[in-house]
Protein backbone atom coordinates (compact mmCIF):
# COMPACT_ATOMS: atom_id res chain seq x y z
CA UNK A 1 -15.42 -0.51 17.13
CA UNK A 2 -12.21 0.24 19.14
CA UNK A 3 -11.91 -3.63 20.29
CA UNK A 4 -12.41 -4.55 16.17
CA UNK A 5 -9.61 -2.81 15.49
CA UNK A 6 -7.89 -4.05 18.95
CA UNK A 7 -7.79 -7.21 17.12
CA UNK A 8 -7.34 -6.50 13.64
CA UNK A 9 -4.07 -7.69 11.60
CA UNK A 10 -4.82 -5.40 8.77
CA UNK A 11 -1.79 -2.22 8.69
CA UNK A 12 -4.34 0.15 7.70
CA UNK A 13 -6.12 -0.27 10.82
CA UNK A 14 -3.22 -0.54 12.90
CA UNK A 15 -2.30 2.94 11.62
CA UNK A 16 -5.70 4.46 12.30
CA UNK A 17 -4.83 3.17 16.26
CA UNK A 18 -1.28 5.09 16.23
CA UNK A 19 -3.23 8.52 14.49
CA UNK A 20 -5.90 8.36 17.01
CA UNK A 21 -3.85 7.74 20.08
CA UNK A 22 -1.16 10.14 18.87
CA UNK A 23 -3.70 12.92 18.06
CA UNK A 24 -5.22 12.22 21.34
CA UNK A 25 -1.89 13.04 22.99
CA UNK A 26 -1.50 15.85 20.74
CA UNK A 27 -4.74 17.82 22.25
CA UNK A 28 -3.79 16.73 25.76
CA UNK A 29 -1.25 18.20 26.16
CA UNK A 30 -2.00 21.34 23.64
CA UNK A 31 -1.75 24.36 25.92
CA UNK A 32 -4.05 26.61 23.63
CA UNK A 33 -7.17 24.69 24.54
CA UNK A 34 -9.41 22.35 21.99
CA UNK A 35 -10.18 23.73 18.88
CA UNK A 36 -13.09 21.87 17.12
CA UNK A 37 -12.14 23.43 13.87
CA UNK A 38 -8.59 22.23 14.26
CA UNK A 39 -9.88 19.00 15.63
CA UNK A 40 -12.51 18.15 12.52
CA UNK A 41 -9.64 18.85 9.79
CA UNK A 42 -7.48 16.38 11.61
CA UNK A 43 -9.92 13.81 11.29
CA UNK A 44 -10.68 14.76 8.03
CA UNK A 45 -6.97 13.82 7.31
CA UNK A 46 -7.25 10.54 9.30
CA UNK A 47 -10.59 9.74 7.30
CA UNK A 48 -8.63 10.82 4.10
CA UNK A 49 -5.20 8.70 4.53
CA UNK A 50 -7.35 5.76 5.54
CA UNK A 51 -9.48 6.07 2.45
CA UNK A 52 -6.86 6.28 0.29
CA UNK A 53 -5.32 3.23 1.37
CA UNK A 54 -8.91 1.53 0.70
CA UNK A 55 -9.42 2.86 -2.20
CA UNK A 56 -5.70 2.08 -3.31
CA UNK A 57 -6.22 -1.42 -2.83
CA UNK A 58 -8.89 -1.78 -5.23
CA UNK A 59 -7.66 0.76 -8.04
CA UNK A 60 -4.05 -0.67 -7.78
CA UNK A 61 -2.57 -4.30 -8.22
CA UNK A 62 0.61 -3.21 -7.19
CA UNK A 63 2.47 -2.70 -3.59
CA UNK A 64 0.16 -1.13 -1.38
CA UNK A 65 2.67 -0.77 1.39
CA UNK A 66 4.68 1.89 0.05
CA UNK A 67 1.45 4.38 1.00
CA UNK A 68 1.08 2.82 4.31
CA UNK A 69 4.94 3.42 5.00
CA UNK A 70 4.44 6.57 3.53
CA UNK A 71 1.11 7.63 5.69
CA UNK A 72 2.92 7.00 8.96
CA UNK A 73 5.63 9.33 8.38
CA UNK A 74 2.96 12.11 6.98
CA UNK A 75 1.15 11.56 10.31
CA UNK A 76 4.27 11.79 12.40
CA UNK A 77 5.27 14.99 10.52
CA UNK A 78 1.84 16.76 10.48
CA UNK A 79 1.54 16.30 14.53
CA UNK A 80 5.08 17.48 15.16
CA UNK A 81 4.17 20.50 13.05
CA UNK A 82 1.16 21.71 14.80
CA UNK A 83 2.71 21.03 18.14
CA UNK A 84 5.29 24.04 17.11
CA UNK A 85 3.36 26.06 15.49
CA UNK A 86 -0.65 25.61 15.17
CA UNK A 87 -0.68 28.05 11.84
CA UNK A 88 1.99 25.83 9.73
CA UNK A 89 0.33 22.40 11.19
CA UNK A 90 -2.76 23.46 9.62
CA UNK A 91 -1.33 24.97 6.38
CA UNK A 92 0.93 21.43 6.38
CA UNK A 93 -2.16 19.60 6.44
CA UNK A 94 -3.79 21.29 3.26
CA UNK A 95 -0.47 20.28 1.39
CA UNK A 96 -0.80 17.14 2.82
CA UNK A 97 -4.20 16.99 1.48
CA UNK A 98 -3.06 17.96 -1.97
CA UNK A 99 -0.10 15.78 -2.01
CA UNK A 100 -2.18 12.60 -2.18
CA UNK A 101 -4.20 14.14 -4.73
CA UNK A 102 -1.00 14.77 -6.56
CA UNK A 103 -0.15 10.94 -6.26
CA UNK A 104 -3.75 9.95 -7.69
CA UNK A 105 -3.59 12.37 -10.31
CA UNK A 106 0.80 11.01 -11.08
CA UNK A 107 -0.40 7.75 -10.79
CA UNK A 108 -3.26 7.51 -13.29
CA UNK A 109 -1.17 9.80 -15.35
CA UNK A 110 1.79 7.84 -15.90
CA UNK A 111 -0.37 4.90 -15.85
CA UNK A 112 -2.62 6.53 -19.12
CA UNK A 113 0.40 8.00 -21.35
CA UNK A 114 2.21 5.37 -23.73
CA UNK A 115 6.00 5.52 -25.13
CA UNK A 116 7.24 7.69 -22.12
CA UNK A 117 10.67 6.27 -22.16
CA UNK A 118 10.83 7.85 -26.13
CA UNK A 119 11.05 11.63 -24.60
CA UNK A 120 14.10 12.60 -23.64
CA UNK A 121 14.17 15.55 -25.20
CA UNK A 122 11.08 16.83 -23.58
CA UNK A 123 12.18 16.17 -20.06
CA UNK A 124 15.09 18.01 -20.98
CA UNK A 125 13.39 21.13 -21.94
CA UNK A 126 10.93 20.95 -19.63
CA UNK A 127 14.23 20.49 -16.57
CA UNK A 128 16.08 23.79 -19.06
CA UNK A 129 12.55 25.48 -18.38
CA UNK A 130 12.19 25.37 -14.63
CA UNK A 131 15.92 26.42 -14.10
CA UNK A 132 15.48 29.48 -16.73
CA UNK A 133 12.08 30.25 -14.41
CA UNK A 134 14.16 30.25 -11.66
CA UNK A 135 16.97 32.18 -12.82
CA UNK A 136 14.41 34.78 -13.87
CA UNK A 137 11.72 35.08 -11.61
CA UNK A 138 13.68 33.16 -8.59
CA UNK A 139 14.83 34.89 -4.92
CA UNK A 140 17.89 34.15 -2.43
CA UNK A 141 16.99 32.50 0.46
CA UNK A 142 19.36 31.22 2.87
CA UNK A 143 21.94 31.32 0.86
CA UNK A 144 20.67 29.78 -2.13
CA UNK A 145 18.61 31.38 -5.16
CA UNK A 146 16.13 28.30 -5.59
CA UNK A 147 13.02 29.75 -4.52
CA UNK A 148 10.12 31.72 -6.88
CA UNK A 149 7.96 33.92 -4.37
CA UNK A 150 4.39 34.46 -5.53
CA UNK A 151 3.25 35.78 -2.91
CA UNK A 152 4.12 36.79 0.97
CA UNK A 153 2.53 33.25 2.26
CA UNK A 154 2.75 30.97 -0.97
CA UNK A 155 6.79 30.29 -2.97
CA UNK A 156 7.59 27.11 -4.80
CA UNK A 157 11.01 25.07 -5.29
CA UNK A 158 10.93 24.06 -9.13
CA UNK A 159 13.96 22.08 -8.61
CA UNK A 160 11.79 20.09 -6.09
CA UNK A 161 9.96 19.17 -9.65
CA UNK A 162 13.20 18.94 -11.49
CA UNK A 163 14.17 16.12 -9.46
CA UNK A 164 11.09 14.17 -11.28
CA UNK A 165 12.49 14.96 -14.62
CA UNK A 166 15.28 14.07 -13.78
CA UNK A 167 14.24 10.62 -13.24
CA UNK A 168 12.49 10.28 -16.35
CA UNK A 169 15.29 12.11 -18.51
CA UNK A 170 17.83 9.01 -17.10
CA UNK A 171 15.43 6.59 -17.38
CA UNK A 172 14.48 7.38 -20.75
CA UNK A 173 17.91 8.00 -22.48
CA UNK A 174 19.29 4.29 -20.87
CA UNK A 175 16.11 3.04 -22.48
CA UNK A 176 15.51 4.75 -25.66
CA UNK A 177 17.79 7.34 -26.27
CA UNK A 178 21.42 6.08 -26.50
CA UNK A 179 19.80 2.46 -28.75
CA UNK A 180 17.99 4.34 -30.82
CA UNK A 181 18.60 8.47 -31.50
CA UNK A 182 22.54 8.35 -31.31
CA UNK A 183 24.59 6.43 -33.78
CA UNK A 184 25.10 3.26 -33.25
CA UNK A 185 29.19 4.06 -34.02
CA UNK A 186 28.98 6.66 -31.75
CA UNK A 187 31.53 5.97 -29.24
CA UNK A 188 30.73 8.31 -26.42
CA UNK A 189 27.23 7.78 -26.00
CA UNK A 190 27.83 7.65 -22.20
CA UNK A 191 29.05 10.88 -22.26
CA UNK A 192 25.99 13.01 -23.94
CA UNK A 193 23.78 12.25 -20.83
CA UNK A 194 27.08 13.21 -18.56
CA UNK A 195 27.21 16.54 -20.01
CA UNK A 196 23.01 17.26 -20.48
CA UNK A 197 22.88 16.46 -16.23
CA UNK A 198 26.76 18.62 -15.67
CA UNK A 199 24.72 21.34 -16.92
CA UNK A 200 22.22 21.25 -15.47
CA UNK A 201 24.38 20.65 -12.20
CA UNK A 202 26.02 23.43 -13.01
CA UNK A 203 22.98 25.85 -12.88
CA UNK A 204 22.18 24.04 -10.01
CA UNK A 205 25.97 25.67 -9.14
CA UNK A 206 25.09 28.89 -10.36
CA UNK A 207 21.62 28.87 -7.82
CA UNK A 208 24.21 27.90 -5.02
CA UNK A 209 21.42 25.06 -4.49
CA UNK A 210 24.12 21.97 -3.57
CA UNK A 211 21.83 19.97 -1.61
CA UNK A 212 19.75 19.83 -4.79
CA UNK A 213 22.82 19.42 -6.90
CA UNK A 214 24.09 16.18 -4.43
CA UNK A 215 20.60 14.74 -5.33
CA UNK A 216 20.92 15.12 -9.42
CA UNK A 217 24.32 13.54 -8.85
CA UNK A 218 23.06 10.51 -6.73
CA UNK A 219 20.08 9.50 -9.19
CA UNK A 220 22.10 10.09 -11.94
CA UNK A 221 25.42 8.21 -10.66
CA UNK A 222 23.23 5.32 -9.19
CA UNK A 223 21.43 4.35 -12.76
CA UNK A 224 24.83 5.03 -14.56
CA UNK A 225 26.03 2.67 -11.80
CA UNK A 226 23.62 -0.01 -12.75
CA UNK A 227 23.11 0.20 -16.50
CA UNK A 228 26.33 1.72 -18.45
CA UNK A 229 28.10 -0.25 -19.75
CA UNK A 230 30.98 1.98 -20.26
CA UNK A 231 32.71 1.79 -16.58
CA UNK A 232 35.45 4.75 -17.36
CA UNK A 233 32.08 7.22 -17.33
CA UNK A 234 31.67 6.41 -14.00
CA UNK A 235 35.22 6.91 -12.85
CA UNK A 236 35.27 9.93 -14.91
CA UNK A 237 31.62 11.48 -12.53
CA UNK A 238 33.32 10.87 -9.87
CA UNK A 239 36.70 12.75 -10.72
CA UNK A 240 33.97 15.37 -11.76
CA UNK A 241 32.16 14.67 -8.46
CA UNK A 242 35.16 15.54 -6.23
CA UNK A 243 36.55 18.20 -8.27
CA UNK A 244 32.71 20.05 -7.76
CA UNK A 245 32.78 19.13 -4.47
CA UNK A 246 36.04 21.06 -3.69
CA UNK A 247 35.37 24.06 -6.17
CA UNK A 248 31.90 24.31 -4.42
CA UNK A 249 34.26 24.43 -0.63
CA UNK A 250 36.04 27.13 -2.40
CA UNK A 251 33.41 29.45 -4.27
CA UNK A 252 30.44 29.68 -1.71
CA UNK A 253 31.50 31.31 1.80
CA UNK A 254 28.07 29.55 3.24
CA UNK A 255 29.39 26.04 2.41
CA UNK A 256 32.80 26.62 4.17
CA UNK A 257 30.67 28.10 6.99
CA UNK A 258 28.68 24.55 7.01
CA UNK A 259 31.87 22.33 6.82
CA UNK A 260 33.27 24.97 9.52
CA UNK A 261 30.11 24.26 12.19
CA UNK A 262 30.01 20.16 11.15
CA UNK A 263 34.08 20.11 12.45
CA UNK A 264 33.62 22.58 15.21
CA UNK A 265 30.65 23.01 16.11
CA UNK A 266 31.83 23.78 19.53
CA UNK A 267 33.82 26.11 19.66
CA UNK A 268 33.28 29.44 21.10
CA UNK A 269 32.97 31.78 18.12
CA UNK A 270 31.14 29.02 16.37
CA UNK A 271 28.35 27.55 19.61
CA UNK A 272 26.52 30.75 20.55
CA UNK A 273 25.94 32.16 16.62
CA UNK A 274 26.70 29.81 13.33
CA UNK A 275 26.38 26.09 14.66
CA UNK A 276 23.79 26.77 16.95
CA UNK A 277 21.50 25.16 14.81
CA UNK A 278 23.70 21.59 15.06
CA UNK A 279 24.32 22.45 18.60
CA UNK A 280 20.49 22.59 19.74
CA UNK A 281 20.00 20.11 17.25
CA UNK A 282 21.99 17.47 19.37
CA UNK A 283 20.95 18.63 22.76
CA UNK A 284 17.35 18.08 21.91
CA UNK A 285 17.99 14.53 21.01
CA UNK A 286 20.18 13.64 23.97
CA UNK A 287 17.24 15.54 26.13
CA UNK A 288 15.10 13.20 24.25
CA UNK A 289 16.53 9.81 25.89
CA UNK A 290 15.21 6.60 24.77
CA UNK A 291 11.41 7.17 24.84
CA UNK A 292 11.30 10.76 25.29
CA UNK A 293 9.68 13.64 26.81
CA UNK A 294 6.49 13.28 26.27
CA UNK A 295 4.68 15.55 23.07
CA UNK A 296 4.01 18.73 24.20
CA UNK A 297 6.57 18.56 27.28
CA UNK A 298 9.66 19.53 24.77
CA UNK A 299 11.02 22.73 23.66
CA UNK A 300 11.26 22.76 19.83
CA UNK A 301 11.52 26.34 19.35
CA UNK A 302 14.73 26.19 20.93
CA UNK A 303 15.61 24.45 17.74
CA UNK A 304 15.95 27.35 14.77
CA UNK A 305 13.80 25.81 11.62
CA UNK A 306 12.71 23.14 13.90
CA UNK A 307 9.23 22.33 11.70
CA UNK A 308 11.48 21.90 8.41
CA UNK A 309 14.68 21.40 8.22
CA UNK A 310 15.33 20.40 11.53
CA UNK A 311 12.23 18.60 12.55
CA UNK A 312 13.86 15.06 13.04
CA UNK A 313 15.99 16.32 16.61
CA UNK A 314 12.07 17.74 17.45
CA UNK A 315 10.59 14.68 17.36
CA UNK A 316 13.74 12.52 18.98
CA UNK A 317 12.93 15.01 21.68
CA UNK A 318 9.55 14.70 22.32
CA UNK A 319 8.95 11.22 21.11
CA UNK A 320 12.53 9.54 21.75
CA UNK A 321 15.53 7.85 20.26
CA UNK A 322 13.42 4.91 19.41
CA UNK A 323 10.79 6.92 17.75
CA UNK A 324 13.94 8.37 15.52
CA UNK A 325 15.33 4.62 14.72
CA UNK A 326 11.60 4.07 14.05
CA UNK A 327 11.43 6.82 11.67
CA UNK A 328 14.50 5.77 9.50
CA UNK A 329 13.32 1.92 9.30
CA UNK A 330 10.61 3.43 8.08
CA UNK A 331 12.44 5.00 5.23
CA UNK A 332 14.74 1.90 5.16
CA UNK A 333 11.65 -0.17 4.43
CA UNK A 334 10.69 2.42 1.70
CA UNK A 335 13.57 2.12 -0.08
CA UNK A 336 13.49 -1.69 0.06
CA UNK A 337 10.15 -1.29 -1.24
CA UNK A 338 11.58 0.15 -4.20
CA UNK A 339 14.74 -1.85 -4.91
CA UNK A 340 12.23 -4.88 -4.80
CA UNK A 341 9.85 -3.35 -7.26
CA UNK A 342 12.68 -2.34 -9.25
CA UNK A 343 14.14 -6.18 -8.91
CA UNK A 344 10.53 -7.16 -9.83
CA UNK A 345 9.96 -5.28 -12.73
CA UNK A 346 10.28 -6.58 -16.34
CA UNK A 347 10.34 -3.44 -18.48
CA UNK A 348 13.43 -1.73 -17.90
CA UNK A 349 12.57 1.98 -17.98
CA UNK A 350 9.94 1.19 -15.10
CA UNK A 351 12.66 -0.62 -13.47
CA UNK A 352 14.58 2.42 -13.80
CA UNK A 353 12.09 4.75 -12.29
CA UNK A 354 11.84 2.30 -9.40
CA UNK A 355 15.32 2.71 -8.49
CA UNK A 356 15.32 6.13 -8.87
CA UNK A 357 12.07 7.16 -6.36
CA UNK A 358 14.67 4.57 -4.46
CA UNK A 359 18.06 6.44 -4.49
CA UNK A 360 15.81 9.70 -4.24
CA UNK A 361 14.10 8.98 -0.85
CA UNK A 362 16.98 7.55 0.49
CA UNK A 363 19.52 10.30 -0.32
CA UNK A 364 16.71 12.80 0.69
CA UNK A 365 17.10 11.06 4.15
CA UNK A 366 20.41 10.70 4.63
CA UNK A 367 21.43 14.05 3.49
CA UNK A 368 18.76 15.72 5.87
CA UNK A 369 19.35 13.03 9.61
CA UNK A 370 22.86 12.62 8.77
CA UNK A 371 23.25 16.59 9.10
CA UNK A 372 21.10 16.92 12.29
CA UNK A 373 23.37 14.59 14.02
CA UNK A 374 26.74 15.74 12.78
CA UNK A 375 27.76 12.59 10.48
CA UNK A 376 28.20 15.24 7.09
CA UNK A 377 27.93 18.57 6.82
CA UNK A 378 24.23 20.19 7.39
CA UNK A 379 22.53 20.91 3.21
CA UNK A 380 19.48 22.19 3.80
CA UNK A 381 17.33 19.26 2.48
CA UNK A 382 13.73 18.71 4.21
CA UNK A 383 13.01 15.23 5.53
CA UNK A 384 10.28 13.67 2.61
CA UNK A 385 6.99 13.13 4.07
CA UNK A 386 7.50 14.80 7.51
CA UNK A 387 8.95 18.02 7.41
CA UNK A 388 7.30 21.69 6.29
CA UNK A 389 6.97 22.36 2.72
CA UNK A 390 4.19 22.36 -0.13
CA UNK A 391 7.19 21.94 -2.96
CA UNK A 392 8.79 19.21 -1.00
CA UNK A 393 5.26 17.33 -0.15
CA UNK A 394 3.90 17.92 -3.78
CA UNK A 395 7.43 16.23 -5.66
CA UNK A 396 7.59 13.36 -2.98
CA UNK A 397 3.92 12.06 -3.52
CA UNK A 398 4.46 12.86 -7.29
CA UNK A 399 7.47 10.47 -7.33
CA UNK A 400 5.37 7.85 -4.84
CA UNK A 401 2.76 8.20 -7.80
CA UNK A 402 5.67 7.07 -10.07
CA UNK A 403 6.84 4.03 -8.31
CA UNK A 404 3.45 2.74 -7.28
CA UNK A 405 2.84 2.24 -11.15
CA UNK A 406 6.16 0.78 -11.26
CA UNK A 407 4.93 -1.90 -8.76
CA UNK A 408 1.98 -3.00 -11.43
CA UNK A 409 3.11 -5.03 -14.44
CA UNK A 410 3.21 -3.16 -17.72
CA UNK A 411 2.98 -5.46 -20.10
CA UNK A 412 -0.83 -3.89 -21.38
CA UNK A 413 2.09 -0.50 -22.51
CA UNK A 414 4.08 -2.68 -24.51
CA UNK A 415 1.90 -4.93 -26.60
């Protein structure tokens, strides 16, 4: 069996090499002994991922790459968890588990429902809902109120969800909306989405959530980019942009603190307490070299939040600079992916949706490496796929569900 797959060409097998090799390691060097129970869920995941590829193939006519990409990050992720912490890898997996279900149950979903582009005004209550739930019901954590607590081991993000929405909300009113439920005089239709996401942005503001709010801007600003025609809208979001950007600086002490650690980051006052998150951040990653330490030979709980927000200098650590330019080709290919779907597509509010899973992944990226290695300021954003978080893992397989239907033609929708 292991020389078939030796030789075989097909990705899904060559994946099902790296997971068994890089488990392998995993329990090797695991200094809490072999635990069969641990062990069987693992390959339960392996079997699972590799299924759902298979099965993907046959239920889907679309690009069946984006899951591969997709599966190789979730692998990466779930072994860098458990080699921190045992508990989280394990409780990681589950939402793992339930994140592809999530994509099975988006994808047939989207798939079944007609005339999707035609409710704008839904997605907009159902975006006004999850902030008024979270304004309600929602706790501070780390600075920012975004987080409902159910219970002392299970809290959900609902502007993880929100981002979703949001997706559908721009796609919809640059399909249906602006043609066909606003006058056709109506000068300033560019403006009415403008101020229905600038509210919402502005709760966003109110949650002190600007990571999330930097995402709403970048998948609303990239469609308006593409498809408004009116090109003073877009000058006018980014006046807006800047002006938020610098009232944000102003309002929220944690944000200067953040742009305070990302310029000095070592100084004295600054290495020891606020930036020592950056400052073990790049350490790790120099430590790391070019191929690394070796997993389990690292020390990631030198690194605070090292299994979420931070889990990209982790793995540079133990796995190497190459296995971190690995990691963002890998999103680099997924957004490619996208754009080419998007390029492919022939009904324009699939097209749109395309982009968008696009832009989202690949600000989601960006926002989270680019503040582990000091290029921008640090925002709190997890990296999609890989690190810790059932919100996170749930909305990023809901919006893979959404762009692998965007990959199919829907032509059967519209006749």
């Amino acid at each position: 069996m292991i020389q078939a797959l030796l030789k075989t060409r097909r990705p899904r097998d060559l994946l099902l090499i790296f997971e068994i090799l890089a488990i392998t390691l995993l329990f090797f060097y695991n200094n809490n002994g072999f635990d069969k129970y641990i062990a069987m869920l693992f390959i339960g995941l392996i079997s699972i991922i590799y299924i759902s590829n298979f099965i993907l193939g046959k239920v889907s006519s679309g690009d069946n790459y984006i899951f591969l990409i997709v599966s190789m990050l979730l692998t990466i992720g779930i072994i860098t968890i458990y080699r921190i912490n045992p508990d989280l890898g394990l409780k990681q997996l589950v939402w793992s588990l339930v994140g592809i279900l999530m994509f099975y149950i988006t994808y047939f979903a989207v798939r079944a429902f007609r005339k999707l582009e035609k409710k704008t005004i839904l997605y907009c209550v159902a975006l006004l809902f999850l902030f008024l739930a979270t304004f309600i019901f929602g706790k501070e954590i780390g600075g920012a109120k975004n987080w409902i607590v159910l219970s002392s081991s299970f809290s959900i993000q609902p502007a993880e969800f929100g981002k979703i929405l949001v997706m559908f909300l721009v796609g919809s009113f640059y399909t249906d909306f602006q043609y066909n439920k606003l006058d056709k005089n109506f000068s300033y239709k560019s403006y009415v989405l403008m101020a229905i996401m600038y509210v919402f942005i502005g709760m966003l503001f109110l949650q002190k959530d600007l990571g999330t709010a930097a995402i709403f801007l970048a998948l609303y600003t990239g469609i308006q980019f593409v498809y408004d025609e009116n090109r003073k809208s877009l000058f006018i979001n980014i006046l807006l942009m800047i002006i938020g950007a610098v009232v944000g600086y102003l309002l929220f002490a944690h944000v200067r603190v953040r742009v305070d650690i990302w310029l000095h980051p070592w100084r004295e006052d600054n290495i020891y307490d606020k930036s020592r998150q950056i400052v073990q951040s790049l350490f790790a990653i120099s430590e790391g070299g070019f191929f690394g330490t070796g997993i389990g030979r690292g020390y990631p709980k030198l690194i605070p939040v090292g299994y979420s927000d931070l889990i990209f200098p982790v793995i540079c650590e133990e796995m190497g600079i190459f296995a971190g330019i690995g990691i963002i080709m890998l999103y680099m290919l997924l957004t490619y992916r996208a754009f080419k779907i998007a390029l492919g597509q022939e009904y324009k509010f699939y097209r749109i949706l395309a982009l968008s899973v696009g832009i989202l992944f690949t600000v989601q990226a960006f926002l989270n490496i680019g503040g582990v290695i000091k290029v921008i300021p640090m925002t709190g954003i997890t990296l999609p796929f890989v690190s810790y978080g059932g919100s996170s893992m749930l909305s990023s397989f809901m919006a893979l569900g959404v762009l692998q239907v965007a990959s199919e033609d829907m032509s059967y929708k519209y006749e």
